[in-house]
N, C-alpha and C. Protein backbone atom coordinates (compact mmCIF):
# COMPACT_ATOMS: atom_id res chain seq x y z
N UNK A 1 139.31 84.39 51.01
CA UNK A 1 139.72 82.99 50.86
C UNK A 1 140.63 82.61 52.02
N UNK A 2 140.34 81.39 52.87
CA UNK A 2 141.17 81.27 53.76
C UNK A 2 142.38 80.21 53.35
N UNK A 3 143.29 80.57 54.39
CA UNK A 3 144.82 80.04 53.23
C UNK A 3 144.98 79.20 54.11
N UNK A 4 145.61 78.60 53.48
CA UNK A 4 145.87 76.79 53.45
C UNK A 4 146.76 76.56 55.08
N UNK A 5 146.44 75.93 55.79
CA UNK A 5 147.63 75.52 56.27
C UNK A 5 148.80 74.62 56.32
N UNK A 6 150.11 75.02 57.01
CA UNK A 6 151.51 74.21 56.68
C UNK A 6 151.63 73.08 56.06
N UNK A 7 150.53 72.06 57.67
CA UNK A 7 150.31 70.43 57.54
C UNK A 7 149.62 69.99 55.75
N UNK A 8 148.38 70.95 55.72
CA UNK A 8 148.00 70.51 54.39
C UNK A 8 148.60 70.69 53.48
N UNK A 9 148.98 71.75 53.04
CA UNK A 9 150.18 71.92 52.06
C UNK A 9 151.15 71.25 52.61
N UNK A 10 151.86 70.62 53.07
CA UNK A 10 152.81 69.30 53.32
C UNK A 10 152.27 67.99 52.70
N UNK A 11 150.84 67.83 53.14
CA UNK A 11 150.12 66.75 52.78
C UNK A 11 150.42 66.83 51.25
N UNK A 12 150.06 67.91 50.90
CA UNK A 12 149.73 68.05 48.97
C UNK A 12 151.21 67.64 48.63
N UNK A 13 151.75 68.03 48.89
CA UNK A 13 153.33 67.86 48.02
C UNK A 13 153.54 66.50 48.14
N UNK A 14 153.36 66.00 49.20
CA UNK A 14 153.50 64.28 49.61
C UNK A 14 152.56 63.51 48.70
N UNK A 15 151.47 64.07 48.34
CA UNK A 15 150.49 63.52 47.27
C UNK A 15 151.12 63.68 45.89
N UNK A 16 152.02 64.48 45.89
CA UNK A 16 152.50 65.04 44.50
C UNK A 16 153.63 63.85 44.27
N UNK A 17 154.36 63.77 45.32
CA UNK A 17 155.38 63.36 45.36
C UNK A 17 155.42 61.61 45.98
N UNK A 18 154.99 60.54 45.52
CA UNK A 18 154.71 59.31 46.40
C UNK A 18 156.13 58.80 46.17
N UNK A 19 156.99 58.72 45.16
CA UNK A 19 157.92 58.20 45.45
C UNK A 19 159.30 58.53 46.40
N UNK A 20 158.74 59.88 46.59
CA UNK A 20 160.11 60.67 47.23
C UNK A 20 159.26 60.73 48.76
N UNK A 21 157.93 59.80 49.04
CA UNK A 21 158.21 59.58 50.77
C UNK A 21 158.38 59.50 51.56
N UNK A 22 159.09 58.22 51.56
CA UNK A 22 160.04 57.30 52.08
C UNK A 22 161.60 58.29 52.17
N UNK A 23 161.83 58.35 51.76
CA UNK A 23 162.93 59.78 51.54
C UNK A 23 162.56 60.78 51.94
N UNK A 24 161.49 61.45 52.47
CA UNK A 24 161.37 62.74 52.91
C UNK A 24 161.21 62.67 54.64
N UNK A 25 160.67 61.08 55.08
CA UNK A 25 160.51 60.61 56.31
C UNK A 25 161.71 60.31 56.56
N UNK A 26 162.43 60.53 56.02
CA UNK A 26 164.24 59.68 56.44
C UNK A 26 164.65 60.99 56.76
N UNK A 27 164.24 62.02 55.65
CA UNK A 27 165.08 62.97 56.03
C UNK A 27 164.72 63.84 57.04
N UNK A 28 163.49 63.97 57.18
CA UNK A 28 162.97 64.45 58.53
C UNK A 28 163.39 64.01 59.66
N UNK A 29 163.36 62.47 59.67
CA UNK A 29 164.00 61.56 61.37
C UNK A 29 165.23 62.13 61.43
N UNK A 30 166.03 62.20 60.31
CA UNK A 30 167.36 62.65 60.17
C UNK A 30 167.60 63.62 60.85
N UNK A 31 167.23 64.70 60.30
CA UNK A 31 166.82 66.73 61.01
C UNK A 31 166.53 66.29 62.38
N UNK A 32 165.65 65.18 62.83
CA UNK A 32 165.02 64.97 64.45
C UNK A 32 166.21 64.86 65.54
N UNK A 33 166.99 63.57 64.48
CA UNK A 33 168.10 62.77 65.61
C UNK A 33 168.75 63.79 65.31
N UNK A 34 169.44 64.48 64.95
CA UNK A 34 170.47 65.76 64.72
C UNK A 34 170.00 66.65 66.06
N UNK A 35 168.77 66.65 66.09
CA UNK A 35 168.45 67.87 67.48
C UNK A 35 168.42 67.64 68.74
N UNK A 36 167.88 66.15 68.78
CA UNK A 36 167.90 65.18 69.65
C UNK A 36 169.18 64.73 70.39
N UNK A 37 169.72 64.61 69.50
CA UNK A 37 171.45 64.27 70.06
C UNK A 37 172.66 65.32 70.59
N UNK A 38 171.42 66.43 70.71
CA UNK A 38 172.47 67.67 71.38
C UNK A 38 171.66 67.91 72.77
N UNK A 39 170.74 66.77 72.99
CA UNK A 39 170.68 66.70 74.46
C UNK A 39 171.25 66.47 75.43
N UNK A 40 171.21 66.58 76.47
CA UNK A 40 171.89 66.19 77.85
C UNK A 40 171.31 64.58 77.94
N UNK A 41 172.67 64.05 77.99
CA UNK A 41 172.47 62.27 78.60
C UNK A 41 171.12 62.03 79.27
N UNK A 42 170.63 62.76 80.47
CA UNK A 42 169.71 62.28 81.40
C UNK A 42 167.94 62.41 80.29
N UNK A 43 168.27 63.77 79.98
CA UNK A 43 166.92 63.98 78.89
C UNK A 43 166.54 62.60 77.88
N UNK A 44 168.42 62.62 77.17
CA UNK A 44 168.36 61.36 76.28
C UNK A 44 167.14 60.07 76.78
N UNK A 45 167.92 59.82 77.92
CA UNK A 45 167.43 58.40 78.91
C UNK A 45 165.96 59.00 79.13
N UNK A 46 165.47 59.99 79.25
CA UNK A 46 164.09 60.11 79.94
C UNK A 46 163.28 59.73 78.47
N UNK A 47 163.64 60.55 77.45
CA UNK A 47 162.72 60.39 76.49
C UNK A 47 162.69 59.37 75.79
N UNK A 48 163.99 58.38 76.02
CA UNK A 48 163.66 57.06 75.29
C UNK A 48 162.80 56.31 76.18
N UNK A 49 162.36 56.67 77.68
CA UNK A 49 161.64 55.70 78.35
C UNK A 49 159.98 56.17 78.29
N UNK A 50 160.18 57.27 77.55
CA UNK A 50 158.88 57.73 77.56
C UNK A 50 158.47 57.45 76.31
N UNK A 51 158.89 57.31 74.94
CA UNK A 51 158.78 56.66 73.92
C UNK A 51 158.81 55.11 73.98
N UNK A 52 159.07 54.74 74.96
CA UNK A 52 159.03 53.09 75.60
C UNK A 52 157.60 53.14 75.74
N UNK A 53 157.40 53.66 76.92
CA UNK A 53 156.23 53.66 77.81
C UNK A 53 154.89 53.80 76.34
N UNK A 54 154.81 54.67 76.12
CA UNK A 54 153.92 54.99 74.73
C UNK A 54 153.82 53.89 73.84
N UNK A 55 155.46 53.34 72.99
CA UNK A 55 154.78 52.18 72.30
C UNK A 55 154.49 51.42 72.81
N UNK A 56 154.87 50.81 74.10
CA UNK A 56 154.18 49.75 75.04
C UNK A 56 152.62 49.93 75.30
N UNK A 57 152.15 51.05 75.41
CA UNK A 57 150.52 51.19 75.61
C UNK A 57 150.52 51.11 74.56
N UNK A 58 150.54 51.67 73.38
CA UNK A 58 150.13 51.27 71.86
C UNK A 58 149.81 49.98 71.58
N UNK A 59 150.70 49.31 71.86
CA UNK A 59 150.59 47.76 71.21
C UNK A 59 150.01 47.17 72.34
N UNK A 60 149.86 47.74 73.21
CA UNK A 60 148.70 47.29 74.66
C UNK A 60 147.27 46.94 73.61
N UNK A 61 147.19 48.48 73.29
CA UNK A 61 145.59 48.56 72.55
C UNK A 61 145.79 48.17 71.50
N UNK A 62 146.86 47.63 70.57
CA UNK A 62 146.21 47.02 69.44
C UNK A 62 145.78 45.35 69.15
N UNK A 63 144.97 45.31 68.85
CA UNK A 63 144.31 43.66 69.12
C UNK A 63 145.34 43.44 67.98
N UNK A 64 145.30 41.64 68.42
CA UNK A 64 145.58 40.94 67.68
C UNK A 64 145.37 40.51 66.36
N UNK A 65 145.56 40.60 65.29
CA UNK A 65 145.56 39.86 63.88
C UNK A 65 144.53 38.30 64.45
N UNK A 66 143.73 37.69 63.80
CA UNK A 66 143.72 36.43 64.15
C UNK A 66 144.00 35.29 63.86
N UNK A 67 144.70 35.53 62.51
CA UNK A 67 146.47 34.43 62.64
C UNK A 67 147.08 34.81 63.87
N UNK A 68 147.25 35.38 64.17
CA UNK A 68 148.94 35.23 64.97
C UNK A 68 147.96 35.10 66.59
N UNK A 69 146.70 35.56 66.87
CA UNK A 69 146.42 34.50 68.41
C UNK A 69 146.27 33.64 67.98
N UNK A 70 145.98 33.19 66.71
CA UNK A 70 145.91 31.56 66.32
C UNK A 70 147.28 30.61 66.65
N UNK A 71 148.15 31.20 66.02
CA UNK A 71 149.50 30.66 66.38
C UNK A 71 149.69 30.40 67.97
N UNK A 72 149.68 32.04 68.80
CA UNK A 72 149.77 32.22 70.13
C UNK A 72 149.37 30.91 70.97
N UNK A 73 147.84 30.63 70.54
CA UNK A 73 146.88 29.57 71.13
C UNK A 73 147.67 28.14 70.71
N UNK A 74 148.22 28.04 69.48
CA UNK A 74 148.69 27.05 69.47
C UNK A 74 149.78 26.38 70.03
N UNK A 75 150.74 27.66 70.11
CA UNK A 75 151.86 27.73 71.18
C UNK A 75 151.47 27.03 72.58
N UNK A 76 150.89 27.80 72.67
CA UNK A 76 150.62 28.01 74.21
C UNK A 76 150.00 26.19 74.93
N UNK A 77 149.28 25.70 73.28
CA UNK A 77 148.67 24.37 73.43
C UNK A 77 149.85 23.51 73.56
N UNK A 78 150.61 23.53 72.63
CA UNK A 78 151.74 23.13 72.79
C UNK A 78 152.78 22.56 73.60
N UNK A 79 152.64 23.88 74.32
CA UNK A 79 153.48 24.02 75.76
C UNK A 79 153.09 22.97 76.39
N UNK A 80 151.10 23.16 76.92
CA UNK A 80 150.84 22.80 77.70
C UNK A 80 150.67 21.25 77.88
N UNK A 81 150.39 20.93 76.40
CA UNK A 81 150.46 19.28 76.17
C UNK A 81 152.00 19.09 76.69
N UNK A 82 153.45 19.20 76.35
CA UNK A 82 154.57 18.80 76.72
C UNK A 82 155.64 19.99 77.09
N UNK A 83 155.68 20.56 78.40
CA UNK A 83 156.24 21.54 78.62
C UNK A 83 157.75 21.28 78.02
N UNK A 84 158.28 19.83 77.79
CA UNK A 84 159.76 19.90 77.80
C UNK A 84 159.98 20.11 76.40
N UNK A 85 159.00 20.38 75.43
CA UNK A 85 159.31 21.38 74.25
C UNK A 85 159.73 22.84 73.90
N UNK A 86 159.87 23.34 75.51
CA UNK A 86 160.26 24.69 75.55
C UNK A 86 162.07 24.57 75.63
N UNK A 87 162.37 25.50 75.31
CA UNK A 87 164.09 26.06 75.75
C UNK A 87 163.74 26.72 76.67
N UNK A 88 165.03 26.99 77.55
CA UNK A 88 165.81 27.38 78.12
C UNK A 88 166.07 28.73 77.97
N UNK A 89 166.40 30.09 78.72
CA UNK A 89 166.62 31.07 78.43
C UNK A 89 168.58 30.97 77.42
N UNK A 90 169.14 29.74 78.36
CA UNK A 90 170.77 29.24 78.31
C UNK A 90 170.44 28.84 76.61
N UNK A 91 169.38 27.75 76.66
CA UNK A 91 169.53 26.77 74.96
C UNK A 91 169.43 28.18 74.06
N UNK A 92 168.10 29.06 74.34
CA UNK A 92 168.07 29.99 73.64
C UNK A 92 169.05 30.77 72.71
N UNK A 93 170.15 30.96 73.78
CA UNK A 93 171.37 32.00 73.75
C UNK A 93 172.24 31.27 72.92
N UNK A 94 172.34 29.82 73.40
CA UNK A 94 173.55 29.37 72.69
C UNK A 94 173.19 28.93 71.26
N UNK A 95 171.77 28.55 70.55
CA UNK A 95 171.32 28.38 69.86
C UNK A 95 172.23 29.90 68.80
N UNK A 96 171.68 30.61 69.44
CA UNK A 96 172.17 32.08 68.77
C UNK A 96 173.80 32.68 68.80
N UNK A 97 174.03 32.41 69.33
CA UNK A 97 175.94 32.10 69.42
C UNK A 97 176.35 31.22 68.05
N UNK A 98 175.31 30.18 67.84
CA UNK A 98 175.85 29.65 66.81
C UNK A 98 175.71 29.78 65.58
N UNK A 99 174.37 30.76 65.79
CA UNK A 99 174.17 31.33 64.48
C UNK A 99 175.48 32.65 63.55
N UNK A 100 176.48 32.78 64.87
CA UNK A 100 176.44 34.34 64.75
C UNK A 100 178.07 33.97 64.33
């Protein structure tokens, strides 16, 4: 009989267990950043740009929903009918200053 491996038996208990998930993924990231954070500064900086780089191609390849290019398109119509409906990078900011 060939025996199970780690991942699947991980899988099973996670099947066993649906409410304690969400809690077992916390506690894992947890155990991660704990190991992670006994890096050297420069490593730190490399691997957050490489975890950049990655979700940036990710969401490269994932298409759009087609609500939200719907919206996009409408935006964008928007714009182009009356550009002076846009802000400002400045209106932006201060908009948000006032929220805060």
């Amino acid at each position: 009989m060939e025996r199970p491996q780690p991942s699947s038996i991980r899988r099973a208990w996670i099947a066993l267990l649906p409410g304690a998930l969400g809690r077992l993924k916390i506690l894992t990231m947890n155990s991660r950043l704990k190991e992670l954070s006994r890096l050297p500064l420069p490593e730190k900086v490399q691997l957050v740009e490489d975890l950049w780089d990655n979700i940036a191609a990710e969401l490269e390849a994932m298409p759009l929903s087609p609500a939200l290019k719907a919206e996009m398109d409408r935006r964008l119509q928007e714009y182009l009918e009356d550009p002076s409906c846009a802000l400002t990078l400045e209106e932006v900011q201060a908009r948000m200053r006032k929220r805060q």
